[in-house]
Protein backbone atom coordinates (compact mmCIF):
# COMPACT_ATOMS: atom_id res chain seq x y z
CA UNK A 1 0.00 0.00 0.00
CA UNK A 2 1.18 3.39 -0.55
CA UNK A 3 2.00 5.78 2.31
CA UNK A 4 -0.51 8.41 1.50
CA UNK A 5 -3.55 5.67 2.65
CA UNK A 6 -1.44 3.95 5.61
CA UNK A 7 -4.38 4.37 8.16
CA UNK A 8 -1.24 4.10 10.76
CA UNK A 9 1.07 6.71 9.03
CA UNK A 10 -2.00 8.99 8.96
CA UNK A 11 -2.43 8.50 12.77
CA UNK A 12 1.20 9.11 13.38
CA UNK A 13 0.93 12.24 11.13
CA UNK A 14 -1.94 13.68 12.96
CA UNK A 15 -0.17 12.87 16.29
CA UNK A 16 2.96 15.07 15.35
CA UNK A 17 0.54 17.82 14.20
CA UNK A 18 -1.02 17.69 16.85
CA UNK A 19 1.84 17.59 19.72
CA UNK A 20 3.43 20.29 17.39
CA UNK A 21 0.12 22.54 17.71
CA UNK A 22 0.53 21.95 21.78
CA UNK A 23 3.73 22.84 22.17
CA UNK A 24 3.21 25.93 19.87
CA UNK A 25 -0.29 27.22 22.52
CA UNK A 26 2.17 26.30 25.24
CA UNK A 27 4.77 28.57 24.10
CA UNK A 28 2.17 30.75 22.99
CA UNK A 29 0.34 30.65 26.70
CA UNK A 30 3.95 30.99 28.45
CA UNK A 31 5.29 34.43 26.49
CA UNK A 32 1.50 35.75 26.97
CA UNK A 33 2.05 34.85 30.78
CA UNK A 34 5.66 36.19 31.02
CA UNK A 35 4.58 39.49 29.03
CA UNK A 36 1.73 39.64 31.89
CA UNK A 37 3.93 38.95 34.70
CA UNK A 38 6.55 41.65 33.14
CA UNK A 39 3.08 44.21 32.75
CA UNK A 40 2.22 43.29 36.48
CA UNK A 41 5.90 43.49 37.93
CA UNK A 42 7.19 46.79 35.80
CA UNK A 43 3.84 48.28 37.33
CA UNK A 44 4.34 47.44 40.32
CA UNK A 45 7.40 48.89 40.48
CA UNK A 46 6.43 51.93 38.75
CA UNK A 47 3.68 52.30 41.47
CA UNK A 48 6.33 51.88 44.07
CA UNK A 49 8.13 55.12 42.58
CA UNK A 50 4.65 56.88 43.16
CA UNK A 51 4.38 55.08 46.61
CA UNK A 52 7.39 56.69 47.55
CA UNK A 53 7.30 60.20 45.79
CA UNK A 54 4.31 60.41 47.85
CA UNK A 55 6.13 60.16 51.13
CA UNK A 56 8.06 62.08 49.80
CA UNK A 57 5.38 65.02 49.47
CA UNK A 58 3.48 63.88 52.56
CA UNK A 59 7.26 64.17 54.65
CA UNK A 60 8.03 68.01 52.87
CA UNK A 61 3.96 68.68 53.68
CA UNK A 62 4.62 67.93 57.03
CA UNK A 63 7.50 69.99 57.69
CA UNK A 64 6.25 73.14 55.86
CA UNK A 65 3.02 72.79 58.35
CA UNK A 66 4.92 72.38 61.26
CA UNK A 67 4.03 75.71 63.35
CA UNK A 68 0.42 75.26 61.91
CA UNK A 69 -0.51 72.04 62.79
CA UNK A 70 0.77 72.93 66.59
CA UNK A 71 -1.11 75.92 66.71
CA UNK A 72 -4.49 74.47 65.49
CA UNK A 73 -3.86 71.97 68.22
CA UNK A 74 -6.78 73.14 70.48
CA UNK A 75 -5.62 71.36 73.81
CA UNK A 76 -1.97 72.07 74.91
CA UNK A 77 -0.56 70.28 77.85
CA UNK A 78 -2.07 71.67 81.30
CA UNK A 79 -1.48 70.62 84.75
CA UNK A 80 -5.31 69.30 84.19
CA UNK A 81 -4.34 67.09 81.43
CA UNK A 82 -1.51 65.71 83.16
CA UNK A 83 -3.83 64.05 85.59
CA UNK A 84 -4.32 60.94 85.27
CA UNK A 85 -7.95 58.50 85.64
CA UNK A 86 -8.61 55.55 86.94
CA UNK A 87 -10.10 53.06 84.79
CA UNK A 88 -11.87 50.35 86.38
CA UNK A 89 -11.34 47.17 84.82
CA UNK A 90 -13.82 44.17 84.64
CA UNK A 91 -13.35 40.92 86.71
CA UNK A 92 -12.81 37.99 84.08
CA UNK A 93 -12.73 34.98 86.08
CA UNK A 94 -9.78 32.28 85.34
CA UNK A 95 -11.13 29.16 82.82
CA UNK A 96 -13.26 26.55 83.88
CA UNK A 97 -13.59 28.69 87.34
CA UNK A 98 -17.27 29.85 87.09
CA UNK A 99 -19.57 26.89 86.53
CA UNK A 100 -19.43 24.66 88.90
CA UNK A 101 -19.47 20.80 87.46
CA UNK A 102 -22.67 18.83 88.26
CA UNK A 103 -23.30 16.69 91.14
CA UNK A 104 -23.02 12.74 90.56
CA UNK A 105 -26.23 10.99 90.43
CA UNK A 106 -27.13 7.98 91.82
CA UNK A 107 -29.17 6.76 88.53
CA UNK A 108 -25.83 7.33 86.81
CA UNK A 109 -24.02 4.42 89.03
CA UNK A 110 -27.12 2.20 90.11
CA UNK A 111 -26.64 -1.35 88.34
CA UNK A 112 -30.12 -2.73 86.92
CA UNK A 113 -31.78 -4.71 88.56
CA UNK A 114 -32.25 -8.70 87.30
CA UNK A 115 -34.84 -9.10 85.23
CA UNK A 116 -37.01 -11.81 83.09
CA UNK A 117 -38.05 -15.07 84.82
CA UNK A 118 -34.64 -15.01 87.51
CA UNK A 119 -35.89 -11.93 88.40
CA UNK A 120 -39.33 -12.81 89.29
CA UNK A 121 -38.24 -15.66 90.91
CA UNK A 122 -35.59 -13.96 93.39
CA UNK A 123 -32.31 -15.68 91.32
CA UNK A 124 -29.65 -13.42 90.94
CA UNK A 125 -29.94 -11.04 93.83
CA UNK A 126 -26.43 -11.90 95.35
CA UNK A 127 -25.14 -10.93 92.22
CA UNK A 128 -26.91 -8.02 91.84
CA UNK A 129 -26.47 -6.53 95.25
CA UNK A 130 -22.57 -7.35 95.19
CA UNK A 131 -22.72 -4.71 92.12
CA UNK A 132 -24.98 -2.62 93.98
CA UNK A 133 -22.25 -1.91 97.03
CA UNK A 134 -19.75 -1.41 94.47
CA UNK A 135 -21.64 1.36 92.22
CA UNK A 136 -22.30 2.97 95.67
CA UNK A 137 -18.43 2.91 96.97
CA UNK A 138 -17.34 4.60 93.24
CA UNK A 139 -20.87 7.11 93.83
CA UNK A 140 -19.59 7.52 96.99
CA UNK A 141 -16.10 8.12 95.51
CA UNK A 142 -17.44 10.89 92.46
CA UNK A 143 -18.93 12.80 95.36
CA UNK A 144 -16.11 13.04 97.75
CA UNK A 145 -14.07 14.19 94.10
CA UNK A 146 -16.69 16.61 93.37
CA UNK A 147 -16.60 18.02 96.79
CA UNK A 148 -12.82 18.54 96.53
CA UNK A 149 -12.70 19.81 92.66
CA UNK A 150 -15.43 22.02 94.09
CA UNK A 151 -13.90 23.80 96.70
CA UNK A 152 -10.48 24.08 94.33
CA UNK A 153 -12.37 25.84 92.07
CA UNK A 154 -13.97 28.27 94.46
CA UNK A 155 -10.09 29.02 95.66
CA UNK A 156 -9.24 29.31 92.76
CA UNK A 157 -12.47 31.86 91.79
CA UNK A 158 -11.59 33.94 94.86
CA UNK A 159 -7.84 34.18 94.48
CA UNK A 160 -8.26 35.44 91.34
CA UNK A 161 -11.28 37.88 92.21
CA UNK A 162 -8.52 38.95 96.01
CA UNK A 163 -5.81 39.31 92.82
CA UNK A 164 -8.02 41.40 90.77
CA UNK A 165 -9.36 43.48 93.73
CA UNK A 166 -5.52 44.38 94.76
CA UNK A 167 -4.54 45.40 91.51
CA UNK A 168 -7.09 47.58 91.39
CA UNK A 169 -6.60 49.23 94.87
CA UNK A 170 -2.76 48.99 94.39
CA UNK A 171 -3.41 51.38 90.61
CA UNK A 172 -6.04 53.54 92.48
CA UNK A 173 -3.72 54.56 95.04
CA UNK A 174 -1.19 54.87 92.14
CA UNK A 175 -3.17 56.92 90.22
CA UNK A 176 -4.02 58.79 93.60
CA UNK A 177 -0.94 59.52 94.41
CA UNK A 178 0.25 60.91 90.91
CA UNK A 179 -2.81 63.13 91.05
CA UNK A 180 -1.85 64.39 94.41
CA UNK A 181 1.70 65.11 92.94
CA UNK A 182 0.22 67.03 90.36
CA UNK A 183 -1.81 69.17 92.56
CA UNK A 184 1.44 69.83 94.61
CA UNK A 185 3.65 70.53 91.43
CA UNK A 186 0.57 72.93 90.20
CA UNK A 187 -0.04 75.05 93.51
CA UNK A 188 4.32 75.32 93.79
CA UNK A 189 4.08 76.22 90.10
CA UNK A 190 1.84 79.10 90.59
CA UNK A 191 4.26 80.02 93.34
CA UNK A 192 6.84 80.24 90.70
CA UNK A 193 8.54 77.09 91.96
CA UNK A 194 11.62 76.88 89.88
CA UNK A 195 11.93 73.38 90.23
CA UNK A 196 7.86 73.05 89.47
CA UNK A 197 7.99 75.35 86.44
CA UNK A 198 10.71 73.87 84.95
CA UNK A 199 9.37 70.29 85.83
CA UNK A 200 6.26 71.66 83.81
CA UNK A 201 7.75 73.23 81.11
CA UNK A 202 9.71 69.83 80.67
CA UNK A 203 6.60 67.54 80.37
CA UNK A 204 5.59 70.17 77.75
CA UNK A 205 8.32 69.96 75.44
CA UNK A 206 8.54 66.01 76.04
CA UNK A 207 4.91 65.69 74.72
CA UNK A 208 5.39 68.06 71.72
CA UNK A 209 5.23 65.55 68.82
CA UNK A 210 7.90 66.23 65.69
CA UNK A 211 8.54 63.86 62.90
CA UNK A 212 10.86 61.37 62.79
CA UNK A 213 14.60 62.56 62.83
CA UNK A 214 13.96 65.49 65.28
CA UNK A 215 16.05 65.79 68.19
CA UNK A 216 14.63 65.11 71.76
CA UNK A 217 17.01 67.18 73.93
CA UNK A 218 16.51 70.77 75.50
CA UNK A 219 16.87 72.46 78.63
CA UNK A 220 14.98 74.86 80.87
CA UNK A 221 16.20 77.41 83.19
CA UNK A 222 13.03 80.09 85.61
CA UNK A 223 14.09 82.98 86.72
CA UNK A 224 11.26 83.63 89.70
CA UNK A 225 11.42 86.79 90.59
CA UNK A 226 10.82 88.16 86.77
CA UNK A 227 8.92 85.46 85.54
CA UNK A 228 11.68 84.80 82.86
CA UNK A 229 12.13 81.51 80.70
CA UNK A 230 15.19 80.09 79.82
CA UNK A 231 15.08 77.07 76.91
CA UNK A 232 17.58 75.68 74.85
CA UNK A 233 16.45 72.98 72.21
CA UNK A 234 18.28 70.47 69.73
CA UNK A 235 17.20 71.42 65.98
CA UNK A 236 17.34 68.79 63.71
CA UNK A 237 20.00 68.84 61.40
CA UNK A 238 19.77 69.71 57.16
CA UNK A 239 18.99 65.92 56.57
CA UNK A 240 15.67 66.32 57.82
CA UNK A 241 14.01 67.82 54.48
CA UNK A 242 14.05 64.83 51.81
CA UNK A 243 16.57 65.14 49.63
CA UNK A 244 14.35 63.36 46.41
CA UNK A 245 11.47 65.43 45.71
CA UNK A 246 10.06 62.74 43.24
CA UNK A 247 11.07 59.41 42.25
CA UNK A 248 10.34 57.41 38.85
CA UNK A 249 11.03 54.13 37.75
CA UNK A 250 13.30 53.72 34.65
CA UNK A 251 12.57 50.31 33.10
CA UNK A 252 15.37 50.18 30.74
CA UNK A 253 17.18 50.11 33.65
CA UNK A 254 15.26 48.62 36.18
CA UNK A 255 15.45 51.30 39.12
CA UNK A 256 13.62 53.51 40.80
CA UNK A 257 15.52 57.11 40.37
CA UNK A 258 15.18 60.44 42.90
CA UNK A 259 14.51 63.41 41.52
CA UNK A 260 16.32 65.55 43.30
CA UNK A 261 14.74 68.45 45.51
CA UNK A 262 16.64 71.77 44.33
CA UNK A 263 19.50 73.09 46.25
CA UNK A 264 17.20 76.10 46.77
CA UNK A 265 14.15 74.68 47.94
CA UNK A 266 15.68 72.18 50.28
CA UNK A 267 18.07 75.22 51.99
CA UNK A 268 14.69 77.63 52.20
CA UNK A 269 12.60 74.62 53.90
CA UNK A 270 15.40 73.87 55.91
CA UNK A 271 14.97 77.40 57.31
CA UNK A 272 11.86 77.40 57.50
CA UNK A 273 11.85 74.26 59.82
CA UNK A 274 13.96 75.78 62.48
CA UNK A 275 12.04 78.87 62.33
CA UNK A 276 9.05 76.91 62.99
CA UNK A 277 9.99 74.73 65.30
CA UNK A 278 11.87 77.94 67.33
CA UNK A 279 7.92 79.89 67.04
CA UNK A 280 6.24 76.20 67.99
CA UNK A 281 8.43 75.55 71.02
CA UNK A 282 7.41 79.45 72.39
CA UNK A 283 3.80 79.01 71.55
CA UNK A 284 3.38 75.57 73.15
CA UNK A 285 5.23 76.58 76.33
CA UNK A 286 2.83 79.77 76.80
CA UNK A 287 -0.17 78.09 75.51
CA UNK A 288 0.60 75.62 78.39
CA UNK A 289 1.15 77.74 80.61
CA UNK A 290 -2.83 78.80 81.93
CA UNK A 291 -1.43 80.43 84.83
CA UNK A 292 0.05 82.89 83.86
CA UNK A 293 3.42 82.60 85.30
CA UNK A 294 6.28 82.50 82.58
CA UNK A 295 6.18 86.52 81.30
CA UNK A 296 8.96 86.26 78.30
CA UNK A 297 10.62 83.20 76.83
CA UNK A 298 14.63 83.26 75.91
CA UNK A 299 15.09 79.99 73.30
CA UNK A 300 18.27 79.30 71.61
CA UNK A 301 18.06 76.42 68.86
CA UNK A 302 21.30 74.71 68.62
CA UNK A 303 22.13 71.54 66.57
CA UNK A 304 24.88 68.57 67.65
CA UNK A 305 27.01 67.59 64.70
CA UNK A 306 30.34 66.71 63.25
CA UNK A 307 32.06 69.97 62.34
CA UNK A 308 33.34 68.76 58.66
CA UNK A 309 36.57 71.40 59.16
CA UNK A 310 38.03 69.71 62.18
CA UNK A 311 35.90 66.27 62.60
CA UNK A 312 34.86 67.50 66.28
CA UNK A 313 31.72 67.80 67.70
CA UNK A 314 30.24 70.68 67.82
CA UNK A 315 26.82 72.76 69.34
CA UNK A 316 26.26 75.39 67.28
CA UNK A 317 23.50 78.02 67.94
CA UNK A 318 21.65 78.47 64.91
CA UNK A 319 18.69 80.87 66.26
CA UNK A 320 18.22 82.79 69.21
CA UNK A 321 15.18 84.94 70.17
CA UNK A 322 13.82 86.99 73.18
CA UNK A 323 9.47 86.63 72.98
CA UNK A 324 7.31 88.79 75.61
CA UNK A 325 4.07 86.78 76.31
CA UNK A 326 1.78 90.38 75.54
CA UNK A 327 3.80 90.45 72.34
CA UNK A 328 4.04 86.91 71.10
CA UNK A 329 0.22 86.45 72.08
CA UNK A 330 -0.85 89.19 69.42
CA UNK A 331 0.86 86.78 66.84
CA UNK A 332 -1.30 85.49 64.11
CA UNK A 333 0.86 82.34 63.96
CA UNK A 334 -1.39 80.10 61.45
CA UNK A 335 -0.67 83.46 58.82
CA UNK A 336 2.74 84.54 59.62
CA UNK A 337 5.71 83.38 57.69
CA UNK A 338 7.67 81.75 60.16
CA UNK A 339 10.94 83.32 59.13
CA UNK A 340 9.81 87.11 59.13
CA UNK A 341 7.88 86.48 62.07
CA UNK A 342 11.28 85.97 63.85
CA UNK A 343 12.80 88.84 62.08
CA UNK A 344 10.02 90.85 64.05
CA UNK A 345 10.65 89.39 67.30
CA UNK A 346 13.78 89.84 68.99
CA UNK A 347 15.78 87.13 67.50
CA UNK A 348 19.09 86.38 65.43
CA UNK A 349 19.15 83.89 63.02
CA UNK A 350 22.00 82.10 60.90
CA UNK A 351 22.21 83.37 57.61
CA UNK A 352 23.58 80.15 56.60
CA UNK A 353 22.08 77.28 58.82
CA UNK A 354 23.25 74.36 56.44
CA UNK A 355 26.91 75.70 56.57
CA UNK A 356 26.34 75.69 60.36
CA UNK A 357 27.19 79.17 60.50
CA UNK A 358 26.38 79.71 64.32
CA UNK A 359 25.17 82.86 66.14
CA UNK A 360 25.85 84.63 69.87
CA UNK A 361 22.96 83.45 71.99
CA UNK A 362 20.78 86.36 73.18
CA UNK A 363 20.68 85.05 76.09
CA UNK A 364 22.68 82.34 78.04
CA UNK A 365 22.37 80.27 81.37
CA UNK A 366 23.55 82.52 83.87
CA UNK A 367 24.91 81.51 87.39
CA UNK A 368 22.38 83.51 89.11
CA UNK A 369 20.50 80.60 90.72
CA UNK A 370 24.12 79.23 91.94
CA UNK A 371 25.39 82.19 93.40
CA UNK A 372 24.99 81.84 96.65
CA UNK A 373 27.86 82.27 98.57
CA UNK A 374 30.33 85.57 98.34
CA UNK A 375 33.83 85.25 96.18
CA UNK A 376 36.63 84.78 98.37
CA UNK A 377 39.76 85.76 97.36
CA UNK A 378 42.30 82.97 98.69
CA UNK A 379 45.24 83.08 96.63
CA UNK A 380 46.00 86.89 98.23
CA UNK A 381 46.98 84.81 101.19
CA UNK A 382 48.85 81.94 99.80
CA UNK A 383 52.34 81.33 100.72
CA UNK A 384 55.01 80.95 97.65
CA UNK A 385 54.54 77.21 97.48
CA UNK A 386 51.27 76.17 99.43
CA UNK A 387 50.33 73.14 100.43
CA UNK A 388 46.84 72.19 99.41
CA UNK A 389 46.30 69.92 102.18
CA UNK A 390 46.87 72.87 104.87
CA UNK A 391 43.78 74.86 103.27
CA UNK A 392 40.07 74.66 104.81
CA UNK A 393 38.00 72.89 102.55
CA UNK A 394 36.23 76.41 101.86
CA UNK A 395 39.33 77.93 101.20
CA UNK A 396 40.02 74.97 98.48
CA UNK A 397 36.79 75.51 97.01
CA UNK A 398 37.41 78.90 96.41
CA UNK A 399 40.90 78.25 95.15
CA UNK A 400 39.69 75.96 92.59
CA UNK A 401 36.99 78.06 91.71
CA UNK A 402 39.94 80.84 90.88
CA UNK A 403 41.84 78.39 89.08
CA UNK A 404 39.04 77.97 86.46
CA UNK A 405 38.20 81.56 86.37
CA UNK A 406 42.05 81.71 85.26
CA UNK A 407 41.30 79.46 83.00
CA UNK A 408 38.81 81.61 81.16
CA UNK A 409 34.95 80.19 82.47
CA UNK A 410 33.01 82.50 84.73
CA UNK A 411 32.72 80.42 88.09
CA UNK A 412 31.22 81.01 91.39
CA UNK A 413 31.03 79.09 94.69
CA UNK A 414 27.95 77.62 96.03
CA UNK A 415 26.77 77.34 99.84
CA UNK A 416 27.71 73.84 101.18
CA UNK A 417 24.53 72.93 102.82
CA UNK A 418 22.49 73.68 99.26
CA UNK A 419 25.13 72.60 96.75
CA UNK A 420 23.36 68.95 95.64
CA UNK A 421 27.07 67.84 95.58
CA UNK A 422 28.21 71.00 93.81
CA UNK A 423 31.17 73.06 94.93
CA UNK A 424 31.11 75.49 92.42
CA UNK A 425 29.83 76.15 89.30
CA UNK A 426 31.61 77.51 85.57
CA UNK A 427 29.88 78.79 82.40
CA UNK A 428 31.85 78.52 79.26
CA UNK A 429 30.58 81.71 77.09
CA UNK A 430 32.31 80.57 73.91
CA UNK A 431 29.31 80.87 71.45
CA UNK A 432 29.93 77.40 70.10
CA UNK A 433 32.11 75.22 72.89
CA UNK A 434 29.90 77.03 75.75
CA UNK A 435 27.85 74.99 78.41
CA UNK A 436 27.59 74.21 82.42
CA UNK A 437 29.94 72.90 84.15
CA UNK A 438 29.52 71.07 87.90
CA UNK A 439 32.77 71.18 89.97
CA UNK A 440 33.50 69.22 92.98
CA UNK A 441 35.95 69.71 94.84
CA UNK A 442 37.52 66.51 96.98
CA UNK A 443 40.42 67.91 99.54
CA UNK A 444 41.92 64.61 100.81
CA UNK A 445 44.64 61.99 101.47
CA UNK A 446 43.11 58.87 100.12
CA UNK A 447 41.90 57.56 96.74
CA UNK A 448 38.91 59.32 95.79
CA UNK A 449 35.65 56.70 96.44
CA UNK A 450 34.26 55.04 93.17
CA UNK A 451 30.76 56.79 94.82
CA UNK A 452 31.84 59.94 94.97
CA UNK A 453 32.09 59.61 91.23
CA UNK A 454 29.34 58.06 90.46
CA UNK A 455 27.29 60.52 92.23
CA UNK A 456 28.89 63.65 90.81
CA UNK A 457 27.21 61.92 87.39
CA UNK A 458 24.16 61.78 88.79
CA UNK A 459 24.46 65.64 89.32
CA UNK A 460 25.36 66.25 85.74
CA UNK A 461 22.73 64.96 84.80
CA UNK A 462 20.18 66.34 86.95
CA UNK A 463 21.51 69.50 86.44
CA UNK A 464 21.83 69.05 82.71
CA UNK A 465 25.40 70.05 82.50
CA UNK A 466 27.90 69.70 79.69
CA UNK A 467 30.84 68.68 81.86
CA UNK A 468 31.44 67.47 85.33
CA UNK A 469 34.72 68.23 86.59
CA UNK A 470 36.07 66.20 90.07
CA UNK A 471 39.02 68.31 91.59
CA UNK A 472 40.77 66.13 94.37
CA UNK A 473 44.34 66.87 95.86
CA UNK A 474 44.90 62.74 95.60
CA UNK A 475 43.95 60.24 93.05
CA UNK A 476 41.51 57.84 91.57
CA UNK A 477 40.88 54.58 91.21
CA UNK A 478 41.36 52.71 87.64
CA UNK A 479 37.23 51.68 88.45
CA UNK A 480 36.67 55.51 89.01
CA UNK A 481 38.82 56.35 85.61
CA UNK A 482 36.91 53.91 83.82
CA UNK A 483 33.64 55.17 84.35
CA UNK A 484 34.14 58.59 83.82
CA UNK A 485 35.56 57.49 80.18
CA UNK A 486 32.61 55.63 79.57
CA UNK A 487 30.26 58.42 80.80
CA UNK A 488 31.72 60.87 78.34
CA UNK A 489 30.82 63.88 80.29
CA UNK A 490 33.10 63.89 83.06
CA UNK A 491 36.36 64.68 83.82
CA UNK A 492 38.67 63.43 86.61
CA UNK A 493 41.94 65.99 87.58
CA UNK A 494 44.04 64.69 90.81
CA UNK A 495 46.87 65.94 92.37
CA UNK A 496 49.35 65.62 89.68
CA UNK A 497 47.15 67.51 87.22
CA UNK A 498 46.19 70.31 89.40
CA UNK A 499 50.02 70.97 89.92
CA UNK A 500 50.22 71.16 85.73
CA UNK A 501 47.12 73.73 85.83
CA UNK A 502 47.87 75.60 88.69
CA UNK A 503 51.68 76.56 87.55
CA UNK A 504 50.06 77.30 83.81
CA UNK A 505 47.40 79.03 84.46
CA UNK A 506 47.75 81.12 87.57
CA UNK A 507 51.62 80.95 88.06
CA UNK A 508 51.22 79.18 91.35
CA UNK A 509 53.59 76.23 92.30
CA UNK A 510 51.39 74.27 94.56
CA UNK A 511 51.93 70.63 96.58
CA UNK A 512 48.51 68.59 95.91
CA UNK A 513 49.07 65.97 98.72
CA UNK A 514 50.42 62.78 99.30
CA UNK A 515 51.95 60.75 96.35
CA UNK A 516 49.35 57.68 94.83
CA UNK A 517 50.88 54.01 95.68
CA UNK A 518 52.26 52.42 92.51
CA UNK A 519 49.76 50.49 90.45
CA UNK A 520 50.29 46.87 89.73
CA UNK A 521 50.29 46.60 86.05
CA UNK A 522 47.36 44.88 85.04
């Protein structure tokens, strides 16, 4: 037969065609599907460039509303609002502790009875009352359980209710005794308190709300008898505006591009930011401030950063201004324009913030509240080489307190029985390296105690300082040394060093005390 009418060849033929038509839908189906999945994944990806340009404009939005969205806030932090309620909370009783189980039943245990003819006839009732005595020993046995799982369940039921019950007295009297704080800290606040008012105006800046990458830290100084404010904030630095002020996806490449935010733009929100948040930080600390007791507000914005010139860190004050409460409460601040509105007020402002460019503080933290105790003038009565040890522990206050004014910060002594563990006091007025610094002075023979410097950092930072500075005419131990490195902010001098500063600074050859043993090396 000829090929053409081979029924089989046919078949085989129609086979091929038709695995050949498969395969060609299948390749067909799979470019259709990877085109799709291409479609699906370059939109997706050019939906995540919108996704994120609109951050992007939602983050700028948010920093160019800054002062307004404060302002529009219609409930600033009060002493009212710092109270706190308490909320009673409902009893849920532990699982399986409410219902109680069932009693056992007798019917469930009692064995039938015999029944039919053997029944009738009496046969069987050994048997059956053998099983009788034993259904009532395990009946007898479920009850005694149920009695016990009963009254375990009705410990454990009032446990939990004696548990519940305590907590709740235990966060009443909590709550009672914040409130009752509060009302103390209020009635010494509208005594002008310092330590209330600058509690308060603490808790306000804490609660004040900034976007992410804002700076946390500030400080607050009362001056009671004129009703003046004191406050130094952190700014946040230039990285806060968003560099990309759009982003779009380039498919030929595959990535999601920024589009850059102008040089000009980003520097003139940048300003605008600090000015803001300068004008916010007044307005929320007088709109706080229902009693009337803070009359004028001093704030200096500084920033902490890297100075790129000498790779140190640096504090620069970027805007300073002086705000009367008659004259800052005539502001308009949801219309103003942040930046004039400071040029108004009494201020000074950086005319290049993102070069760091820093300006003299208005106003700085004065000693005032320290000086308590008259300047004594002991180096007028030193001998040619004195020996520290021979001085009154006043008289080595004072001496120290001369050494630093030597060395250029404006000190003063404090009154021993109201120093907190402070001897003396120094201001650094350099515009830029300036701060507080606590000194104690330690006039002894022996190593200076671990506590003692442990203690003096617990006054830094109640105080706020920049520096603590321990003075002793003897030494310290490596545990002391260590600490203070680790703590950053404090600074050990003994004997040996106040020799070195003495002779440099004021001239005067001095002999500290006795000589520290010889450490074993370690």
């Amino acid at each position: 037969m000829a090929g053409g009418n081979d029924p089989y060849a046919r078949e085989l033929a129609r086979q091929a065609r038709e695995r050949e038509k498969l395969r060609k839908a299948a390749e067909a189906e799979a470019k259709r599907k990877a085109r799709a999945e291409k479609l699906a994944y370059e939109a997706g990806r050019a939906q995540e460039a919108v996704d994120r340009t609109s951050v992007a404009e939602q983050d700028a939005e948010q920093l160019a509303g800054l002062l307004r969205s404060s302002v529009m806030d219609e409930q600033p932090l009060t002493f009212e609002r710092l109270k706190q309620e308490f909320l009673r909370t409902p009893f849920i009783p532990p699982k399986g502790s409410i219902k109680a189980a069932p009693l056992p039943r007798w019917e469930e245990y009692e064995p039938a009875p015999p029944r039919g003819l053997l029944g009738v006839l009496g046969f069987g009732r050994r048997g059956h009352e053998t099983e009788v005595e034993a259904a009532r020993k395990r009946f007898d046995r479920a009850v005694r359980d149920h009695t016990r799982d009963e009254k375990k369940r009705a410990e454990k039921l009032e446990k939990a209710r004696a548990r519940h019950k305590e907590r709740h007295q235990e966060e009443a009297a909590r709550v009672d005794e914040w409130n009752a704080g509060i009302a103390k800290r209020r009635s010494a606040y509208r005594d002008r308190d310092i330590e209330a008012v600058e509690w308060f105006v603490n808790q306000v800046l804490a609660a004040s709300v900034y976007p992410h990458g804002f700076p946390k830290a500030n400080q607050v100084s009362f001056q009671a008898d004129t009703g003046d404010l004191l406050v130094e904030i952190d700014l946040p630095l230039e990285d806060v505006v968003p560099a990309a002020r759009a982003y779009r996806y380039v498919k030929t490449r595959d990535e999601i591009t920024p589009v850059p935010r102008p040089e000009k733009e980003r520097k003139e929100l940048y300003a605008s930011v600090l000015a803001q948040t300068a004008l916010r930080t007044v307005h929320e600390i007088l709109a706080s401030d229902t009693e009337g007791v803070v009359q004028s507000v001093a704030l200096n914005g500084h920033v902490s950063t890297i100075d790129r010139a000498t790779g140190r860190e640096v504090h620069p004050c970027l805007i300073t201004l002086q705000a009367d409460r008659v004259e800052f409460g005539q502001l308009v601040l949801t219309q103003v324009d942040p930046r004039a509105c400071l040029k108004r007020l009494r201020s000074l402002i950086s005319p290049n913030p993102y070069e760091l460019e820093p300006v003299r503080p208005l106003v700085t933290f004065d000693l005032s509240k320290f000086r308590l105790m008259d300047s004594l003038d002991v180096v007028a009565g030193l001998d040619s080489r004195p020996v520290l040890m021979d001085l009154t522990p006043t008289e080595f206050e004072h001496l120290i307190r001369q050494l630093f004014e030597s060395i250029g910060l404006d000190s003063v002594n404090t009154q021993p029985s109201k120093d907190e563990g402070v001897d003396a006091v120094a201001m650094n007025t350099d515009p830029v390296m300036r701060g507080l610094c606590i000194i104690q002075a330690k006039r002894t023979k022996n190593v200076v105690p671990f506590e003692t410097v442990s203690a003096l950092a617990g006054v830094v930072e109640h105080k706020r300082a920049a520096k603590g500075i321990l003075v002793t005419t003897s030494w310290f131990g490596r545990a002391s040394e260590a600490f203070a490195n680790e703590h950053g902010r404090l600074e050990l001098l003994d004997g040996a060093n106040l020799v070195h500063l003495f002779k440099e600074h004021m001239n005067l050859d001095v002999i500290p005390g006795p000589v520290p043993p010889r450490r074993r090396p370690r």
